[in-house]
PDB file of N, CA and C in Angstrom:
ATOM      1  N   UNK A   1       0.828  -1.176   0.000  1.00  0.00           N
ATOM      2  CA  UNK A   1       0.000   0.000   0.000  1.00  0.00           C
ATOM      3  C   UNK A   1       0.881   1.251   0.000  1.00  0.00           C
ATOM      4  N   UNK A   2       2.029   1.145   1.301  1.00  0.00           N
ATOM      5  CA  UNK A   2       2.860   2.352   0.856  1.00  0.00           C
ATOM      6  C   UNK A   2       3.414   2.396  -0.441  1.00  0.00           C
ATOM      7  N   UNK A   3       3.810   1.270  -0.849  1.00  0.00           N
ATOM      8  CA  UNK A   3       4.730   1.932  -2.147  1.00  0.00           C
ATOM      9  C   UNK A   3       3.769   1.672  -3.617  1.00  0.00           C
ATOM     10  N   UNK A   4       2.225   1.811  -3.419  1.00  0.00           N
ATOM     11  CA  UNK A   4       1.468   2.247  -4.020  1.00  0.00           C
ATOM     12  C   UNK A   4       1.300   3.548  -3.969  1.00  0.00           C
ATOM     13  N   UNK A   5       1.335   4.012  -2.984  1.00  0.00           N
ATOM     14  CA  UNK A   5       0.969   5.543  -2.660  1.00  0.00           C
ATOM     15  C   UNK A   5       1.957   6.248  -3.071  1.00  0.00           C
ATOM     16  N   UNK A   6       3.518   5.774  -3.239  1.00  0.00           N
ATOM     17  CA  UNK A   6       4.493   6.323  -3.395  1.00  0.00           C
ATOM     18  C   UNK A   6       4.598   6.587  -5.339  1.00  0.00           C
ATOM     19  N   UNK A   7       4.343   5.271  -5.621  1.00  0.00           N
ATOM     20  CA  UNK A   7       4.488   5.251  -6.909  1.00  0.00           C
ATOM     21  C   UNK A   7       3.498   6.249  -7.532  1.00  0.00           C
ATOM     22  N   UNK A   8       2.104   6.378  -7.005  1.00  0.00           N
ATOM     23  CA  UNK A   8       1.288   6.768  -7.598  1.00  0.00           C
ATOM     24  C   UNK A   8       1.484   8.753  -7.257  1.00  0.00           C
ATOM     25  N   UNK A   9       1.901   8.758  -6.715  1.00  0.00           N
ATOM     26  CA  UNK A   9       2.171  10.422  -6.224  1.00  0.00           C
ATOM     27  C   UNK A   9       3.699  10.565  -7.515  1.00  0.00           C
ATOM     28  N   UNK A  10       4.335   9.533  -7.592  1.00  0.00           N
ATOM     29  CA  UNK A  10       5.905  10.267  -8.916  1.00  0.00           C
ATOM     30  C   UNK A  10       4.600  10.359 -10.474  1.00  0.00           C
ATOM     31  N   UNK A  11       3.344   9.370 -10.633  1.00  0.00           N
ATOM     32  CA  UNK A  11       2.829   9.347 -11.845  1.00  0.00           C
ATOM     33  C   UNK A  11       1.917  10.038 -12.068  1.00  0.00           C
ATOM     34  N   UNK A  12       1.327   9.901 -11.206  1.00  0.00           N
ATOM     35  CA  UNK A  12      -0.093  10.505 -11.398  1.00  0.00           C
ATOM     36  C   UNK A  12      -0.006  12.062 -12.164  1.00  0.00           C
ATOM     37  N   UNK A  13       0.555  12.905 -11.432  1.00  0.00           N
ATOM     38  CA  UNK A  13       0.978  14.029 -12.196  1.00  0.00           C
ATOM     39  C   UNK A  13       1.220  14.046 -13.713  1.00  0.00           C
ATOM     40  N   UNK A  14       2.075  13.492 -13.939  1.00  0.00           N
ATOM     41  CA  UNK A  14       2.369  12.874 -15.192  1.00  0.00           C
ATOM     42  C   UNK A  14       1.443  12.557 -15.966  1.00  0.00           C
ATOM     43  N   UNK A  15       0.431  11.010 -15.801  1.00  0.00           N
ATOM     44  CA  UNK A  15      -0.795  10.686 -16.151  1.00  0.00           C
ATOM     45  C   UNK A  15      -1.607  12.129 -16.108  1.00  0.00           C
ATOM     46  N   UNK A  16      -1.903  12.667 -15.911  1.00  0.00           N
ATOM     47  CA  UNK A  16      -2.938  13.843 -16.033  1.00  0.00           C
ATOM     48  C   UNK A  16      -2.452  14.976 -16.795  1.00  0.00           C
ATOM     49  N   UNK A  17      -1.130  15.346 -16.847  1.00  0.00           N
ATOM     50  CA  UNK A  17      -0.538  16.270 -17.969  1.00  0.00           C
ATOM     51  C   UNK A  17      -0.819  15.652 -19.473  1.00  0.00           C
ATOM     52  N   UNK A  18       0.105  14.323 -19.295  1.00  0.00           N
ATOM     53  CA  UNK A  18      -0.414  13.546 -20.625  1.00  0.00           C
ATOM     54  C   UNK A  18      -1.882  13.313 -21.336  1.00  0.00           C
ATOM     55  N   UNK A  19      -2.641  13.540 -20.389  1.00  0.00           N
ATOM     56  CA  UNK A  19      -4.364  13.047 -20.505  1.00  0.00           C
ATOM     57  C   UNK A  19      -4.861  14.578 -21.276  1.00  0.00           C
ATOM     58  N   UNK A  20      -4.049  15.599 -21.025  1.00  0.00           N
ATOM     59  CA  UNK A  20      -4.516  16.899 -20.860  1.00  0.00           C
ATOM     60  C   UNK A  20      -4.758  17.108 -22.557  1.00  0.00           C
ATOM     61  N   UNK A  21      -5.807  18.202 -23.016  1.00  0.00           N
ATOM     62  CA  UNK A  21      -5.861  18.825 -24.344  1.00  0.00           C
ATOM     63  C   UNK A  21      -4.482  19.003 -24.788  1.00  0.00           C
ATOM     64  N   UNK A  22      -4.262  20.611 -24.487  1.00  0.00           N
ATOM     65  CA  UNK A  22      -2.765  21.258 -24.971  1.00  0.00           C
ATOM     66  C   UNK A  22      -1.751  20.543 -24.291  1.00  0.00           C
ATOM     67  N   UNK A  23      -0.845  19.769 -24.861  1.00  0.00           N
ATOM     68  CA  UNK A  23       0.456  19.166 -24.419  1.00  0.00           C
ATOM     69  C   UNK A  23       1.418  19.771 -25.255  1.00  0.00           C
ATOM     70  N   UNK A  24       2.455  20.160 -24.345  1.00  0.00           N
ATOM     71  CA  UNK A  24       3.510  20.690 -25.007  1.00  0.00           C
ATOM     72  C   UNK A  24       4.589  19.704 -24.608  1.00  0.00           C
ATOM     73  N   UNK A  25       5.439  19.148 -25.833  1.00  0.00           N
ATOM     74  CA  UNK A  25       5.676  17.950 -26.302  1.00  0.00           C
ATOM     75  C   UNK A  25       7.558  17.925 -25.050  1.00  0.00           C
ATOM     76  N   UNK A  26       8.124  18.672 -25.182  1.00  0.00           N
ATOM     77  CA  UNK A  26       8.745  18.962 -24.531  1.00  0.00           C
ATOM     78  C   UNK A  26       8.568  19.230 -23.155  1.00  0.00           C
ATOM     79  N   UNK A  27       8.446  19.677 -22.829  1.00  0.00           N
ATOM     80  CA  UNK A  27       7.213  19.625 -20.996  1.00  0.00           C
ATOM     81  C   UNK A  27       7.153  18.173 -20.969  1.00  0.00           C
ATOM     82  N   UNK A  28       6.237  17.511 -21.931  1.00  0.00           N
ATOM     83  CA  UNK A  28       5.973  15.743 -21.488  1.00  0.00           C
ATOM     84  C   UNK A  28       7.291  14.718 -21.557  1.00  0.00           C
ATOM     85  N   UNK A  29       7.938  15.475 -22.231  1.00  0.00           N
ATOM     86  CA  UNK A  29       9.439  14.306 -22.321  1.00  0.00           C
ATOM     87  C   UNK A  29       9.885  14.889 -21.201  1.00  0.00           C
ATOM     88  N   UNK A  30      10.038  16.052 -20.273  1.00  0.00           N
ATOM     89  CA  UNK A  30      10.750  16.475 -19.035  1.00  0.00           C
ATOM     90  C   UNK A  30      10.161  15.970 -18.041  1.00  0.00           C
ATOM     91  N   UNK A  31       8.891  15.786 -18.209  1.00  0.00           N
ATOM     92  CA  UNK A  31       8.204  14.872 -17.220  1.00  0.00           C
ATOM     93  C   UNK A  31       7.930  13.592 -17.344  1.00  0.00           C
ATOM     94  N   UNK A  32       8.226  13.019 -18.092  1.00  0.00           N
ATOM     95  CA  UNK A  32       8.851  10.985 -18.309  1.00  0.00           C
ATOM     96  C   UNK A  32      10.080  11.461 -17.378  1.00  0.00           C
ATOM     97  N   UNK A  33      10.808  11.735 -17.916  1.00  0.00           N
ATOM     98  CA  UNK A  33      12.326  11.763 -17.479  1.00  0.00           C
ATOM     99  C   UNK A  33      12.644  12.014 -15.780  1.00  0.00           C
ATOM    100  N   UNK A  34      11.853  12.839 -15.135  1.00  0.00           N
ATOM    101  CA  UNK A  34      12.243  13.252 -13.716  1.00  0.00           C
ATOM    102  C   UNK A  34      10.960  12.290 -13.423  1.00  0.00           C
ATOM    103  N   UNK A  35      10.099  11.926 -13.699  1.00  0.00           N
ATOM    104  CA  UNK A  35       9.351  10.625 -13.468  1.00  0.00           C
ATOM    105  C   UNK A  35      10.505   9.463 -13.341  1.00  0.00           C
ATOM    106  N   UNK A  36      10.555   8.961 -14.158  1.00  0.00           N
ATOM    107  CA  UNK A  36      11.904   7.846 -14.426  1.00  0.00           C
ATOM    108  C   UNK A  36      12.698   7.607 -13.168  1.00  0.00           C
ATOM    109  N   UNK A  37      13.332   8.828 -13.605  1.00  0.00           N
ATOM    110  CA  UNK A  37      14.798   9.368 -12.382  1.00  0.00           C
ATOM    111  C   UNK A  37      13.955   8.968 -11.228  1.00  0.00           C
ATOM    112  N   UNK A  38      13.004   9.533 -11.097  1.00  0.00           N
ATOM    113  CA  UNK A  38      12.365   9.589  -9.089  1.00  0.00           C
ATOM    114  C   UNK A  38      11.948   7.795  -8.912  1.00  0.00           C
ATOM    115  N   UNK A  39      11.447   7.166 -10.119  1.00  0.00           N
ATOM    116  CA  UNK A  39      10.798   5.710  -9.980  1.00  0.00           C
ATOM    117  C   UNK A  39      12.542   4.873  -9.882  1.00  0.00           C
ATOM    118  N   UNK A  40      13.664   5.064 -10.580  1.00  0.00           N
ATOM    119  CA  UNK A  40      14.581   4.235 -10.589  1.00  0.00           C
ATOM    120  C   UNK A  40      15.363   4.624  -9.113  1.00  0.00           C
ATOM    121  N   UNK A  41      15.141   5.928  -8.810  1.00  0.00           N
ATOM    122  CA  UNK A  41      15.596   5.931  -6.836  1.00  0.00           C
ATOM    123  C   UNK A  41      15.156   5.322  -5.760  1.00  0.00           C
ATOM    124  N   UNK A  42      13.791   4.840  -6.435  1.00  0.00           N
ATOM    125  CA  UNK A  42      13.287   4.189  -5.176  1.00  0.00           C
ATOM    126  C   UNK A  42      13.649   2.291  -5.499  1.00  0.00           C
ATOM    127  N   UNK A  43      14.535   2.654  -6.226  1.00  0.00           N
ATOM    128  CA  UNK A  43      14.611   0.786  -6.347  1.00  0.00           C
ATOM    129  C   UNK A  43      16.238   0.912  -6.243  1.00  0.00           C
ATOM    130  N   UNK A  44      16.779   2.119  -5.129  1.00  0.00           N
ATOM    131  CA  UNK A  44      18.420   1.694  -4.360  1.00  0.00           C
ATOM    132  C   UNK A  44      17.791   1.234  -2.911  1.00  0.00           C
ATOM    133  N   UNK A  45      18.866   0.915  -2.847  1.00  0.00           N
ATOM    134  CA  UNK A  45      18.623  -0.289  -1.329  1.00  0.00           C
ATOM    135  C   UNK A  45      18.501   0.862  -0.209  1.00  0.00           C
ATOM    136  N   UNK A  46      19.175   2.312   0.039  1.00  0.00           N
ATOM    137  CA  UNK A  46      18.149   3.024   0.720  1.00  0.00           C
ATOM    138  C   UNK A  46      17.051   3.674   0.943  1.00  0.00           C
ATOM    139  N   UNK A  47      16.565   4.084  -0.652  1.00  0.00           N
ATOM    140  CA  UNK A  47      15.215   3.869  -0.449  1.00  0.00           C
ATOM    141  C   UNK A  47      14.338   2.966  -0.215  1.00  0.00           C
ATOM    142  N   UNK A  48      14.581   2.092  -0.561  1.00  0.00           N
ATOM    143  CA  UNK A  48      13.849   0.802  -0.213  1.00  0.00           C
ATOM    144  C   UNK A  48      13.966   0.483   1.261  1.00  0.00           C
ATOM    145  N   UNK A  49      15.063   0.032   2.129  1.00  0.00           N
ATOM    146  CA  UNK A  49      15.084   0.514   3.340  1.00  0.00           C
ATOM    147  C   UNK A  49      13.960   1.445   4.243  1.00  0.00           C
ATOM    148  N   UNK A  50      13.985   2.915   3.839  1.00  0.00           N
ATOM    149  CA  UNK A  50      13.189   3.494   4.273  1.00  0.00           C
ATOM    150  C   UNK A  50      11.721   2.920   4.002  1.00  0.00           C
ATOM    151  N   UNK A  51      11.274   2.471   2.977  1.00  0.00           N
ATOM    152  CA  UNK A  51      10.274   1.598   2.742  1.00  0.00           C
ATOM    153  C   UNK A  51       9.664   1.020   3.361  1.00  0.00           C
ATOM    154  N   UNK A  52      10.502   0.002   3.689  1.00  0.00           N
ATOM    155  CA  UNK A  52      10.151  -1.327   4.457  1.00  0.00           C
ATOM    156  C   UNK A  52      10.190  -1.227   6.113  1.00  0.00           C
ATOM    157  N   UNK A  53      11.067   0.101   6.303  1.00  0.00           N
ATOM    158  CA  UNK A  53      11.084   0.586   8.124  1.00  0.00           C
ATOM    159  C   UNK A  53       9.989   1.575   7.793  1.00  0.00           C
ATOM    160  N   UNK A  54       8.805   2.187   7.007  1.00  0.00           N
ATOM    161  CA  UNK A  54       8.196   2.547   7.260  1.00  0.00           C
ATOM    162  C   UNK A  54       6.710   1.998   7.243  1.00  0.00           C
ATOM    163  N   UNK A  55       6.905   1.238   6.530  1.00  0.00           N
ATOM    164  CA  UNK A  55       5.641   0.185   6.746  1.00  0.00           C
ATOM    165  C   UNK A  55       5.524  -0.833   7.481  1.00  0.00           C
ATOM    166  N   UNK A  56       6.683  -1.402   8.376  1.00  0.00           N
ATOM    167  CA  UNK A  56       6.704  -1.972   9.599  1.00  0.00           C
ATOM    168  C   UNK A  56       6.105  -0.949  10.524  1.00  0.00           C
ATOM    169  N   UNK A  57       6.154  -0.040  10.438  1.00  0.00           N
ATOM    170  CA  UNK A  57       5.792   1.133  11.592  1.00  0.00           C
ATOM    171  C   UNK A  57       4.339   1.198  11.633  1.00  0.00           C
ATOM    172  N   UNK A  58       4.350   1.343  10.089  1.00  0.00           N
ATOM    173  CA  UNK A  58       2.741   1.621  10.056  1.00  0.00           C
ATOM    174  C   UNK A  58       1.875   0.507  10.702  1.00  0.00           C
ATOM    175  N   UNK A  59       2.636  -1.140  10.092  1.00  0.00           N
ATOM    176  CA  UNK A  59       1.824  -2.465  10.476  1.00  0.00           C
ATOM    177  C   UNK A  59       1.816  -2.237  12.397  1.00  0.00           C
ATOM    178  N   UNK A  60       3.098  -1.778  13.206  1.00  0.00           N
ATOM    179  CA  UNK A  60       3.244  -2.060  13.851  1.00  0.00           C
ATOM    180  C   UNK A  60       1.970  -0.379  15.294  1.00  0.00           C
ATOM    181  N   UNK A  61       2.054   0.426  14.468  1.00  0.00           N
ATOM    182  CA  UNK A  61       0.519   1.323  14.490  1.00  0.00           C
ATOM    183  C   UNK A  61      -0.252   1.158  14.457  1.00  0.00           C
ATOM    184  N   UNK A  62      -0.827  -0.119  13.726  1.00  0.00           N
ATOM    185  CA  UNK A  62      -2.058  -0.044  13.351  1.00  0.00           C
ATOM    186  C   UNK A  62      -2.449  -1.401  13.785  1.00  0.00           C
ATOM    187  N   UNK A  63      -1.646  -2.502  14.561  1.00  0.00           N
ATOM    188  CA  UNK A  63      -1.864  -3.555  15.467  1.00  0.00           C
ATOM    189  C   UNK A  63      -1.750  -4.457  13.922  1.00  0.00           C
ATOM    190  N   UNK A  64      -1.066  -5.184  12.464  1.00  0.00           N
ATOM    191  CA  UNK A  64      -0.856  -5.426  11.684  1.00  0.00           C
ATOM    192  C   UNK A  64       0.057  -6.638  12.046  1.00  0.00           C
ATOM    193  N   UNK A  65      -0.442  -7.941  11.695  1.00  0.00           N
ATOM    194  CA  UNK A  65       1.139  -8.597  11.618  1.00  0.00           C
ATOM    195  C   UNK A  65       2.288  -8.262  11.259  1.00  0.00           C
ATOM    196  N   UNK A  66       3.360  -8.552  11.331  1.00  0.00           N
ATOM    197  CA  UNK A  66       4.590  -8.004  10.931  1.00  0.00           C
ATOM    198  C   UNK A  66       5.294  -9.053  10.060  1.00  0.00           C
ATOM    199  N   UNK A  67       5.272  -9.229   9.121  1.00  0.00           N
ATOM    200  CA  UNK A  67       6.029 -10.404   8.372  1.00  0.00           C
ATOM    201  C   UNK A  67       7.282 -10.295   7.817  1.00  0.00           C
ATOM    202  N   UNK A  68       7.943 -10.429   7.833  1.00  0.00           N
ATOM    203  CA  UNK A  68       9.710 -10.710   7.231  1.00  0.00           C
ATOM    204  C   UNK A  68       9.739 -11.458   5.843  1.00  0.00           C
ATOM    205  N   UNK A  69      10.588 -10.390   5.149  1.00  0.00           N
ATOM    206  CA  UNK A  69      10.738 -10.908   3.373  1.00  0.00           C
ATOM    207  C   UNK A  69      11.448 -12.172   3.710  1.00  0.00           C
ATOM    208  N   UNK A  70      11.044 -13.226   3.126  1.00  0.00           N
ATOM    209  CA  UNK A  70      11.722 -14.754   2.622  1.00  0.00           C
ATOM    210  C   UNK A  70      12.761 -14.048   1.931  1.00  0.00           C
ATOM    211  N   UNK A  71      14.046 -14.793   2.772  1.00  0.00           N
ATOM    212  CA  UNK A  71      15.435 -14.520   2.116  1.00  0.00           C
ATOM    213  C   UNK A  71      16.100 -15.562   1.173  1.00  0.00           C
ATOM    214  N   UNK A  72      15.858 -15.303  -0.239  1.00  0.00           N
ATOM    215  CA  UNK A  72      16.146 -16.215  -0.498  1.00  0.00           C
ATOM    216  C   UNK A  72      17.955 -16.686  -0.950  1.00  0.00           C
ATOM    217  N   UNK A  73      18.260 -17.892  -1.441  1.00  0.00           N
ATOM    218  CA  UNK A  73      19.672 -18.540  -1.415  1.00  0.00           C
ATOM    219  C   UNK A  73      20.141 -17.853  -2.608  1.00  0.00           C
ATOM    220  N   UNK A  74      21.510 -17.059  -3.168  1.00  0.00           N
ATOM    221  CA  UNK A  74      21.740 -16.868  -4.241  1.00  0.00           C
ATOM    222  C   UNK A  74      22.620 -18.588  -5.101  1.00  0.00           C
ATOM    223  N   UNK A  75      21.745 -18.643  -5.942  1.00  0.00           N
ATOM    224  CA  UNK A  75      21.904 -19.576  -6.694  1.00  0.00           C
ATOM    225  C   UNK A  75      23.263 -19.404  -7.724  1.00  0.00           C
ATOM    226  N   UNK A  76      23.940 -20.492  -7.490  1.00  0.00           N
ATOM    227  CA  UNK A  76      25.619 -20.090  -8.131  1.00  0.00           C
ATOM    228  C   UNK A  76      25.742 -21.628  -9.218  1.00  0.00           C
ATOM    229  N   UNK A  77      25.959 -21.306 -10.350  1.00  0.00           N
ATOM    230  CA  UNK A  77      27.015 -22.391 -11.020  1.00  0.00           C
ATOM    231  C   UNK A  77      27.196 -22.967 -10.791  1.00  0.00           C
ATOM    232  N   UNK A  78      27.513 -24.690 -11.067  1.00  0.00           N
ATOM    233  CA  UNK A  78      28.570 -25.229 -10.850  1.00  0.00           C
ATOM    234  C   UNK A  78      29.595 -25.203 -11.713  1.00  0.00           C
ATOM    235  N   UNK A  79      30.743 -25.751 -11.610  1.00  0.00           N
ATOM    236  CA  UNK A  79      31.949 -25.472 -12.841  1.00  0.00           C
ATOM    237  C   UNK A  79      32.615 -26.527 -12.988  1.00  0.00           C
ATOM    238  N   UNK A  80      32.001 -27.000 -13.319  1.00  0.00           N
ATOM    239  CA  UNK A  80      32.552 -28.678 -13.820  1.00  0.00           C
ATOM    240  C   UNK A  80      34.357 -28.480 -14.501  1.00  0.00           C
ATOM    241  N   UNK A  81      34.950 -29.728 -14.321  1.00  0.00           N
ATOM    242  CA  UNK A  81      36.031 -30.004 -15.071  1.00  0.00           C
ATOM    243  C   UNK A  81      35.919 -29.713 -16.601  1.00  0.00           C
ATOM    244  N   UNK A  82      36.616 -28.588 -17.169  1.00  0.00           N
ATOM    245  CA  UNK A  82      36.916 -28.657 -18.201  1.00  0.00           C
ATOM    246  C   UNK A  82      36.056 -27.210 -19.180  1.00  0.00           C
ATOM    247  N   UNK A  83      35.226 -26.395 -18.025  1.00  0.00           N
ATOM    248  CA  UNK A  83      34.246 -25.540 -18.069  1.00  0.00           C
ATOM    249  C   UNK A  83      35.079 -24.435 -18.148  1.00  0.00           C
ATOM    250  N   UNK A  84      34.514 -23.142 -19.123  1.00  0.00           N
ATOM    251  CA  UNK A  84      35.578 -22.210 -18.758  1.00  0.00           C
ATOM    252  C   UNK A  84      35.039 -20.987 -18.017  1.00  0.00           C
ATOM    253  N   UNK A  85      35.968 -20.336 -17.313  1.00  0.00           N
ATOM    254  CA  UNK A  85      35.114 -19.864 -16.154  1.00  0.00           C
ATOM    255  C   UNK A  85      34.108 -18.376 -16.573  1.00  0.00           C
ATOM    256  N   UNK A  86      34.583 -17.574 -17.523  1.00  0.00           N
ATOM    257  CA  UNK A  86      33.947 -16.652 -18.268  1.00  0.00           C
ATOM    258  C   UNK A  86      32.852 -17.327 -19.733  1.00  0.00           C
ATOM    259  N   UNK A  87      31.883 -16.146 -19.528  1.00  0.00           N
ATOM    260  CA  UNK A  87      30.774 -16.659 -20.676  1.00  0.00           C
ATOM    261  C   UNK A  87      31.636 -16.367 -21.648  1.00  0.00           C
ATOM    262  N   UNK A  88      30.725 -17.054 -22.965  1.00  0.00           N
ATOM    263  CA  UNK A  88      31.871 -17.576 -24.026  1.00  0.00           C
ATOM    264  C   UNK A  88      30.087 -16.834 -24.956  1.00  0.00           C
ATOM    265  N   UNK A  89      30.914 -15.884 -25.800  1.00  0.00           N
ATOM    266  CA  UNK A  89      30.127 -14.702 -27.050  1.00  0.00           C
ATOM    267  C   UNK A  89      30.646 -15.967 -28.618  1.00  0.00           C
ATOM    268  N   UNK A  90      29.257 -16.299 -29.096  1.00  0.00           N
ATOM    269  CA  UNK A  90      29.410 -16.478 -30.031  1.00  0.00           C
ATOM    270  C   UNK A  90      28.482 -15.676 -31.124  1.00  0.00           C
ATOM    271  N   UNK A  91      29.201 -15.547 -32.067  1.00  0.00           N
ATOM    272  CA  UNK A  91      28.937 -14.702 -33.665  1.00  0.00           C
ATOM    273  C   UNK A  91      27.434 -15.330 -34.100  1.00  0.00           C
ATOM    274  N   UNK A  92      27.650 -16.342 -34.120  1.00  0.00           N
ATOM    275  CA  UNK A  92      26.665 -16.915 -34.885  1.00  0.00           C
ATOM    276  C   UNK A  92      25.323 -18.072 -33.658  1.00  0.00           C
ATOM    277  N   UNK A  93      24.408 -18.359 -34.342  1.00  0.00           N
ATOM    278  CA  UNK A  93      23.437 -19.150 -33.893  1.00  0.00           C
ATOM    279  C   UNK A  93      24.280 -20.866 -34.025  1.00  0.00           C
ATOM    280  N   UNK A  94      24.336 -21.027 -35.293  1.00  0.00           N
ATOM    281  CA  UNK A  94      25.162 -22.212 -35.705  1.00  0.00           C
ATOM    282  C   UNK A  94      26.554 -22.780 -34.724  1.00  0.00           C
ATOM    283  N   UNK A  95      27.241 -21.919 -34.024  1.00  0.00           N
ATOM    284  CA  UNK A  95      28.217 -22.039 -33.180  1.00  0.00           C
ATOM    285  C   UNK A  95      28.038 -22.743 -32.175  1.00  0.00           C
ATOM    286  N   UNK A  96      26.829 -22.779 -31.747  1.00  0.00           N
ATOM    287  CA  UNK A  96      26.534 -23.080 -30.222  1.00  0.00           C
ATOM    288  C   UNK A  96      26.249 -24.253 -29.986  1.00  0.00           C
TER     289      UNK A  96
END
């Protein structure tokens, strides 16, 4: 819900300029763009942070279970005998 509310406060603006009669075409590409910029900040690990300590707060305000993200295992390779350890770029489809 918060980061509905969040998302929808960087667009909405946006959505309604775009919706609008007179658009001036320039204006709408400046507003994708600092749209963008503000949506790709909230996906660094301190915004997100703040995120997730603020909606614990809220759950924990509003008498809410509190649930913890499933952490999951980072899944690695194996490297067998004879494997080489960098990906290997081939030219063609036929190569592979």
């Amino acid at each position: 819900m918060k980061l509905m509310k969040q998302m929808f406060a960087i667009t909405t603006p946006l959505s309604c300029y775009l919706q609008s009669k007179s658009i001036d075409f320039i204006q709408a590409c400046q507003l994708v763009d600092v749209a963008k910029i503000e949506l790709e900040k909230m996906r660094y690990t301190e915004k997100f942070q703040e995120l997730v300590e603020d909606t614990r707060l809220f759950a924990t305000e509003n008498n809410l279970e509190n649930y913890d993200f499933k952490e999951t295992r980072i899944r690695k390779r194996k490297i067998l005998a004879g494997d080489q350890t960098a990906d290997e770029q081939f030219d063609s489809a036929s190569e592979r």
